[in-house]
N, C-alpha and C. Protein backbone atom coordinates (compact mmCIF):
# COMPACT_ATOMS: atom_id res chain seq x y z
N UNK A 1 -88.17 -74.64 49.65
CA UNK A 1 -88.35 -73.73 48.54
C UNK A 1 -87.42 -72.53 48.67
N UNK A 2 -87.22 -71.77 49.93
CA UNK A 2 -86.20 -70.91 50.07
C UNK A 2 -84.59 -71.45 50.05
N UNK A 3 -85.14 -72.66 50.28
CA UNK A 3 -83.18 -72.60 50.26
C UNK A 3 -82.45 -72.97 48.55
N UNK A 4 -83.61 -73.13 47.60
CA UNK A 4 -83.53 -72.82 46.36
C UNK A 4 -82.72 -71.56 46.19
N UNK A 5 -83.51 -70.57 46.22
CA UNK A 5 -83.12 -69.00 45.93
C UNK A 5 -82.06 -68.67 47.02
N UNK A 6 -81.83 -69.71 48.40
CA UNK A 6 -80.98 -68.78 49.00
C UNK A 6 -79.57 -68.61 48.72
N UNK A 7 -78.84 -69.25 47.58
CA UNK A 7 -77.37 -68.65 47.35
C UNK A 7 -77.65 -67.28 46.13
N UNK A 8 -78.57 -67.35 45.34
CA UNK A 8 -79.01 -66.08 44.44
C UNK A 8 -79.02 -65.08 45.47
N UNK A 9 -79.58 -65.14 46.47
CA UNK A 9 -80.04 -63.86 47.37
C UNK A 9 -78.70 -63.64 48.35
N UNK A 10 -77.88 -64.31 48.84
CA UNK A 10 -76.16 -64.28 49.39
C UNK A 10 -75.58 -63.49 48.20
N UNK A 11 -75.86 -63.87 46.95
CA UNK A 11 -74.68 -63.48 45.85
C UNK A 11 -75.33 -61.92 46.05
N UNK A 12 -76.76 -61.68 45.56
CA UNK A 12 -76.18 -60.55 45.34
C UNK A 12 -76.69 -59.49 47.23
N UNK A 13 -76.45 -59.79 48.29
CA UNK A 13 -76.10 -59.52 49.42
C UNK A 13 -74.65 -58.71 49.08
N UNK A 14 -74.26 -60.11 48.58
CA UNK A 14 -72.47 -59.94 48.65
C UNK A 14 -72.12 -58.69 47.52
N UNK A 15 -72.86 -58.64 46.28
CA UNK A 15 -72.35 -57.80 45.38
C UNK A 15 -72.72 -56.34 46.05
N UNK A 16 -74.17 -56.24 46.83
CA UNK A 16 -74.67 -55.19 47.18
C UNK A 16 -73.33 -54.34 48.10
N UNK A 17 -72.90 -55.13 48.94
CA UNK A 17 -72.29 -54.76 49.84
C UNK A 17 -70.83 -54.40 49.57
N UNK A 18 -70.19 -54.87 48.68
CA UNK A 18 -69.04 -55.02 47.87
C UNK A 18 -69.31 -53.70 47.63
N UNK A 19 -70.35 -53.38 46.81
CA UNK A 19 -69.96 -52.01 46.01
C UNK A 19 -70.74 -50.82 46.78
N UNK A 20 -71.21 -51.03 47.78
CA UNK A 20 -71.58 -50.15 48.82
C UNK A 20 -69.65 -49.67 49.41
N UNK A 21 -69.40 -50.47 49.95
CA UNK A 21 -68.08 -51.21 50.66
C UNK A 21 -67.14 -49.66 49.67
N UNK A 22 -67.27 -50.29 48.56
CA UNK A 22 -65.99 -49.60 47.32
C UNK A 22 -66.50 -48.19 47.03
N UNK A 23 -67.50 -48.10 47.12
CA UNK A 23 -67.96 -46.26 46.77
C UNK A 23 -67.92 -45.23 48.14
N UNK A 24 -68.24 -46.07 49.19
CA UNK A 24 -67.97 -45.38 50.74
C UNK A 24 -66.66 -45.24 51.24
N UNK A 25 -65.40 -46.05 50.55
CA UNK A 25 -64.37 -45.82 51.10
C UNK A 25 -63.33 -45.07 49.45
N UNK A 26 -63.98 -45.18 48.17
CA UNK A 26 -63.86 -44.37 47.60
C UNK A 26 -64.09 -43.07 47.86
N UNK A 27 -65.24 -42.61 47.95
CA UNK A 27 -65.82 -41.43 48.63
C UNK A 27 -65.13 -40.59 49.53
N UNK A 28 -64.72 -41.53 50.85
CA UNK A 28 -63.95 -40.76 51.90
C UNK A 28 -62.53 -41.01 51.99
N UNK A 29 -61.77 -41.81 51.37
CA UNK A 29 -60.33 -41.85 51.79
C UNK A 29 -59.83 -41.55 49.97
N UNK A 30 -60.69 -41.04 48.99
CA UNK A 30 -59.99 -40.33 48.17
C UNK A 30 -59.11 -39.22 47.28
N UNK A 31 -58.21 -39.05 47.10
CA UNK A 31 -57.66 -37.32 47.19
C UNK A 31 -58.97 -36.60 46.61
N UNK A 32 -58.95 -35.40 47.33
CA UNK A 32 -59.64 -34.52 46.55
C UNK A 32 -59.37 -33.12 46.40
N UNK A 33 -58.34 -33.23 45.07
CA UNK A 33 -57.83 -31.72 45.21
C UNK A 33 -58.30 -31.81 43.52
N UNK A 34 -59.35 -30.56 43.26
CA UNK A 34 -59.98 -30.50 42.20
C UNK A 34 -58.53 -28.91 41.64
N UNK A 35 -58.46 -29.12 40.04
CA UNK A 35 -57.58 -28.20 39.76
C UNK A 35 -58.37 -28.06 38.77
N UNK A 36 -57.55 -26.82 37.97
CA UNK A 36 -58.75 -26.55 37.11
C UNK A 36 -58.67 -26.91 35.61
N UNK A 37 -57.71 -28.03 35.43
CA UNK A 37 -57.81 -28.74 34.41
C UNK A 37 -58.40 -29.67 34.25
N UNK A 38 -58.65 -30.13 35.88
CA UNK A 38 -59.50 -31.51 36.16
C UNK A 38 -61.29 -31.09 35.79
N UNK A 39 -61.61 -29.63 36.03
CA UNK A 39 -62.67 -28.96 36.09
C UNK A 39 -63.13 -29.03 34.45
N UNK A 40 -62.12 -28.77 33.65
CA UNK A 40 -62.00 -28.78 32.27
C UNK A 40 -63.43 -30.28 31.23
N UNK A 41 -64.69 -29.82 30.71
CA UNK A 41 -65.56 -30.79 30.37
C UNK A 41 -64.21 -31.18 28.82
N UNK A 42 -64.46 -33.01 28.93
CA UNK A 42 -63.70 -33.40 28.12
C UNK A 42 -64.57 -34.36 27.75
N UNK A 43 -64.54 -35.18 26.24
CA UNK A 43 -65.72 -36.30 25.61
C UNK A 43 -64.50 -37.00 24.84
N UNK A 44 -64.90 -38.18 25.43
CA UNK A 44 -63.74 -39.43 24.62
C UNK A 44 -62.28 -38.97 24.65
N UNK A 45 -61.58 -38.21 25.72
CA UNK A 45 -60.33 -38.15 26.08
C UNK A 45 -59.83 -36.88 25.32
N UNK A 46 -60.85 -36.07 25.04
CA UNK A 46 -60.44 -34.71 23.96
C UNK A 46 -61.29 -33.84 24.28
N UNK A 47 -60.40 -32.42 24.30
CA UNK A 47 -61.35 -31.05 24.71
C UNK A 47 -62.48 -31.18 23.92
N UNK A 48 -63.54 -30.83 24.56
CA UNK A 48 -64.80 -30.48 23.59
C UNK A 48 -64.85 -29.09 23.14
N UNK A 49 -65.31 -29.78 21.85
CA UNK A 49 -65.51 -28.03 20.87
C UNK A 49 -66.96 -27.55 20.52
N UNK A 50 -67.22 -26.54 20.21
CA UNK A 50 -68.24 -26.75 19.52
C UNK A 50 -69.77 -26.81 20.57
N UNK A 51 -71.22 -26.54 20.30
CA UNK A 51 -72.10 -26.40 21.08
C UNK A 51 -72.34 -27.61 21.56
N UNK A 52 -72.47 -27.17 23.17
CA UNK A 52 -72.90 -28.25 24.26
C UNK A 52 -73.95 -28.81 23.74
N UNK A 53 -74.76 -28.07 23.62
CA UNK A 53 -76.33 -28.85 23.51
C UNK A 53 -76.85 -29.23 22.25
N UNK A 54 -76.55 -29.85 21.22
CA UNK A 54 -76.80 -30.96 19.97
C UNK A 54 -77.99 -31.80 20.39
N UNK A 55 -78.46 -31.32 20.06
CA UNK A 55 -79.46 -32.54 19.46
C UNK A 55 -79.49 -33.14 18.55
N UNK A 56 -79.13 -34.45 19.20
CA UNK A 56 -78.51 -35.86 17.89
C UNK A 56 -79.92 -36.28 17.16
N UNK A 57 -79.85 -36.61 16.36
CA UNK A 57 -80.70 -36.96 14.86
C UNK A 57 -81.47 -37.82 15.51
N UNK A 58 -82.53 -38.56 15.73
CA UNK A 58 -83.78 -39.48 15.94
C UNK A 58 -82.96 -40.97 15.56
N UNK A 59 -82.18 -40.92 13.79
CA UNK A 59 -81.88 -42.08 13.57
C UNK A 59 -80.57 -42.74 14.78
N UNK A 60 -79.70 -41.78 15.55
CA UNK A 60 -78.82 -42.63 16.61
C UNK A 60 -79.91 -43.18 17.59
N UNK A 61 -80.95 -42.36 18.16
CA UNK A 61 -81.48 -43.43 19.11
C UNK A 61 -82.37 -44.96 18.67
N UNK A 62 -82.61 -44.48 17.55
CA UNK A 62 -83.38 -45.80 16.50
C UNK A 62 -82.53 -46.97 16.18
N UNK A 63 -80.95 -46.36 16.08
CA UNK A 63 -80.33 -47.33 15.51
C UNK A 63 -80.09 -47.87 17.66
N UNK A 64 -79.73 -47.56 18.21
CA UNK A 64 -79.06 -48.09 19.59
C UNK A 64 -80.77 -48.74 19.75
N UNK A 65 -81.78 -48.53 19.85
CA UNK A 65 -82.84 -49.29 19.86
C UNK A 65 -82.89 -50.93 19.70
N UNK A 66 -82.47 -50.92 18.21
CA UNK A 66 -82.70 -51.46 17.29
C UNK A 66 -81.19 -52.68 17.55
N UNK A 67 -80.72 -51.98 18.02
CA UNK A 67 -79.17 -52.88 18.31
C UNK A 67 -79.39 -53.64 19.65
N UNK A 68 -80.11 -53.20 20.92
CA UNK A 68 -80.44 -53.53 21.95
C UNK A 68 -81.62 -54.81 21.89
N UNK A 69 -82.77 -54.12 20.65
CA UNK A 69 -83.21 -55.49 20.39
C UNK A 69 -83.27 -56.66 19.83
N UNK A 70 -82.76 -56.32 18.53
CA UNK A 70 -81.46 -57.43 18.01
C UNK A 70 -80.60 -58.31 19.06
N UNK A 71 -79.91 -57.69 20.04
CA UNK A 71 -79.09 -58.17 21.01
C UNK A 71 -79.75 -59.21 21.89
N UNK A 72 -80.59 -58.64 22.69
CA UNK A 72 -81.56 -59.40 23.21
C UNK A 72 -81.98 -60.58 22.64
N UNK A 73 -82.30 -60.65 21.37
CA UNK A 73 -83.03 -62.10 20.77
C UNK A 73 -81.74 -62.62 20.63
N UNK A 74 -80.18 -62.51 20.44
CA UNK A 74 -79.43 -63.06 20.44
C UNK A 74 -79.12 -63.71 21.83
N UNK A 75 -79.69 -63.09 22.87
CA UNK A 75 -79.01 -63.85 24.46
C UNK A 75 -80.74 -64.94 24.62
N UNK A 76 -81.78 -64.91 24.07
CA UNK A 76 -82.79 -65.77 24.09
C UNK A 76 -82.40 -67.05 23.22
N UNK A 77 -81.45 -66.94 22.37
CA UNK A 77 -81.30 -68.22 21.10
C UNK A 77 -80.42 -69.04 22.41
N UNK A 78 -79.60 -68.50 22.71
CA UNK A 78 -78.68 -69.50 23.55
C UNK A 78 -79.21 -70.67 24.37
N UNK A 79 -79.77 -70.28 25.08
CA UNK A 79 -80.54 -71.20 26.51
C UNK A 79 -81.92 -71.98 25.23
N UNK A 80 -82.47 -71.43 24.25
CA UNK A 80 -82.90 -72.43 23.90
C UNK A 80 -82.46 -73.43 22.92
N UNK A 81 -80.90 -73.15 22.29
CA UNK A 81 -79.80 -74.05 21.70
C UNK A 81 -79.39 -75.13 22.65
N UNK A 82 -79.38 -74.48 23.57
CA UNK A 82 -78.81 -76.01 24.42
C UNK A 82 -80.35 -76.35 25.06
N UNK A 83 -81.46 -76.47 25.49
CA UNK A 83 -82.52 -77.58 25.44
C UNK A 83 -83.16 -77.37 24.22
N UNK A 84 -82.50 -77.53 23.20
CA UNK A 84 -83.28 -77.56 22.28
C UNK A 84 -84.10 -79.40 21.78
N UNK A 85 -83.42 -80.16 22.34
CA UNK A 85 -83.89 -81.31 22.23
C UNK A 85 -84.73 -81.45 22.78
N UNK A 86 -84.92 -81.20 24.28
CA UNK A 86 -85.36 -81.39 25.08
C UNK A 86 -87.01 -80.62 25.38
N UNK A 87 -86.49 -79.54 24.26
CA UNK A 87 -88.17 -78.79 24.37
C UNK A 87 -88.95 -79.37 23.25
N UNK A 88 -88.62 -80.26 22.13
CA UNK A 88 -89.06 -80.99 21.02
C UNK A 88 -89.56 -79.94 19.94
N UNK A 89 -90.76 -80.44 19.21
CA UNK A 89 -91.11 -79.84 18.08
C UNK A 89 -92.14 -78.52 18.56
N UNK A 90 -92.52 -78.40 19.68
CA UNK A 90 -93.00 -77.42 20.36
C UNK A 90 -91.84 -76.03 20.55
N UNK A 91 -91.30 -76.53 21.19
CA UNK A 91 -90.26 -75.39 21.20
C UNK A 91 -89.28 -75.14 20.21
N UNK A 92 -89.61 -75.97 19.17
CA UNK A 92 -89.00 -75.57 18.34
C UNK A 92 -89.71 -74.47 17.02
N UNK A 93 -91.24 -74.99 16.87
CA UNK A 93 -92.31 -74.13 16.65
C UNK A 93 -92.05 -72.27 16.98
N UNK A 94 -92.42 -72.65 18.54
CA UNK A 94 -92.37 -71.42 19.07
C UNK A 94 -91.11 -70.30 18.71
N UNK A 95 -89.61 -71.04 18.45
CA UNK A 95 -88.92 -70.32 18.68
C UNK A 95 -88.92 -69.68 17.02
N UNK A 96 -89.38 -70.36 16.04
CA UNK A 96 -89.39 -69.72 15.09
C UNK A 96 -90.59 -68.97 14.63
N UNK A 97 -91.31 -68.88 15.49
CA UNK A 97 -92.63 -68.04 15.65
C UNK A 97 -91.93 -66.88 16.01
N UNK A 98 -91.07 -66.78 17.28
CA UNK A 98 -89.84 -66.02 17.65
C UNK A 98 -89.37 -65.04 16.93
N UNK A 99 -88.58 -66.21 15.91
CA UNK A 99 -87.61 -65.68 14.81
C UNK A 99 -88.38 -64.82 13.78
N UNK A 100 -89.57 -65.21 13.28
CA UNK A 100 -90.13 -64.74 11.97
C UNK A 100 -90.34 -63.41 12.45
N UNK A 101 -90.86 -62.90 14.12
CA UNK A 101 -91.19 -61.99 14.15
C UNK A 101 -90.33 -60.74 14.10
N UNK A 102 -89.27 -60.99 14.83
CA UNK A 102 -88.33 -60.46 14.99
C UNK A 102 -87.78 -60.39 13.31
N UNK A 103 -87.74 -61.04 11.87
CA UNK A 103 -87.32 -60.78 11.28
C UNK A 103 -87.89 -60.17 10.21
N UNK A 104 -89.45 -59.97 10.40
CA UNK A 104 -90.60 -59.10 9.75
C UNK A 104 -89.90 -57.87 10.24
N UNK A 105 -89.60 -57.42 11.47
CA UNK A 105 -89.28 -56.35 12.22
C UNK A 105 -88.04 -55.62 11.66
N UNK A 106 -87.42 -56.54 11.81
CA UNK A 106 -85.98 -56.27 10.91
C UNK A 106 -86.16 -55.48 9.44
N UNK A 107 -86.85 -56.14 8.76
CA UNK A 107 -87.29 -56.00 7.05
C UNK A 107 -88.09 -54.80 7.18
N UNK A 108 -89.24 -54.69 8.13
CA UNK A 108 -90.24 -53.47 8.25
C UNK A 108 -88.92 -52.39 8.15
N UNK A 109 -87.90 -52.38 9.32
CA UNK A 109 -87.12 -51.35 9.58
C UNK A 109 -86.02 -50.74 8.62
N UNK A 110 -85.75 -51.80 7.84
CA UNK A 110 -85.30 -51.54 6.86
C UNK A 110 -85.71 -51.38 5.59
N UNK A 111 -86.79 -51.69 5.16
CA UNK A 111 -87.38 -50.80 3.98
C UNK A 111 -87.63 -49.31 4.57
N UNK A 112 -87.93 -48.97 5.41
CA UNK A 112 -88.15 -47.58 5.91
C UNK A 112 -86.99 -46.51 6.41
N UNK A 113 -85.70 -47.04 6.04
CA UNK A 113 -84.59 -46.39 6.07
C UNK A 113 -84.14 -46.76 7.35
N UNK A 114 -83.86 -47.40 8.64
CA UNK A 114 -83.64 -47.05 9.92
C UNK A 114 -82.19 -47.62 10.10
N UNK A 115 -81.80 -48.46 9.55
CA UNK A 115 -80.67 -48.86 8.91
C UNK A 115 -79.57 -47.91 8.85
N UNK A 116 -79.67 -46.91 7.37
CA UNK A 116 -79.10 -46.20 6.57
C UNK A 116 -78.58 -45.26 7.69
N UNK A 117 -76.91 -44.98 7.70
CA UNK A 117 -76.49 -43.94 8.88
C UNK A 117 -76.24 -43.05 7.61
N UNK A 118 -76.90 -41.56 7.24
CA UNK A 118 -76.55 -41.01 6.93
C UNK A 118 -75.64 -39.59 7.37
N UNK A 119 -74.67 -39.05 7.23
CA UNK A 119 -73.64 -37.94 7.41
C UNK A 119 -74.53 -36.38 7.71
């Protein structure tokens, strides 16, 4: 039963250590001569203007929500596209038990504006 899981648990050994490995010798063998342009706060490759502290509108975190869970039911369709034969009229049931819900959700969110990016 362990030697199931044991290349999952090597891989990520190996990733752990990799990026342990790359931030410890980042860390210490990197220049560090801070100037004071480097000191300079910059957003998307351009001086920032204007007040630090904005508080963005409710609808950006609704919409990145809303995109994350959308997304998600898109990486669940895959793995059951390919056994989709194989899970029969059961899993095929279910997955549109799935779908409907997720697309009530959709419709709820969009009659209620969550959609709409307004300026």
């Amino acid at each position: 039963m362990v030697s199931v899981y044991l290349p999952v648990l090597l891989m990520l050994v190996v990733a752990l250590v990799v990026a342990l490995a790359i931030f410890t010798l980042t860390t210490l063998l990197g220049p560090k001569n801070m100037t004071a342009e480097k000191a300079i706060p910059y957003e998307s490759g351009s001086e920032s203007t204007g007040a630090q502290h904005i508080k963005l509108s409710i609808k950006f975190y609704l919409t990145a929500i809303l995109f994350v869970v959308f997304d998600i039911e898109a990486v669940f369709l895959y793995p059951w596209a390919v056994l989709f034969r194989h899970l029969g009229w059961m899993g095929f049931v279910e997955m549109m038990v799935f779908l409907t819900i997720l697309t009530l959700t959709l419709v709820y969110a969009w009659k209620k504006g969550a959609l709409e990016w307004e300026h």
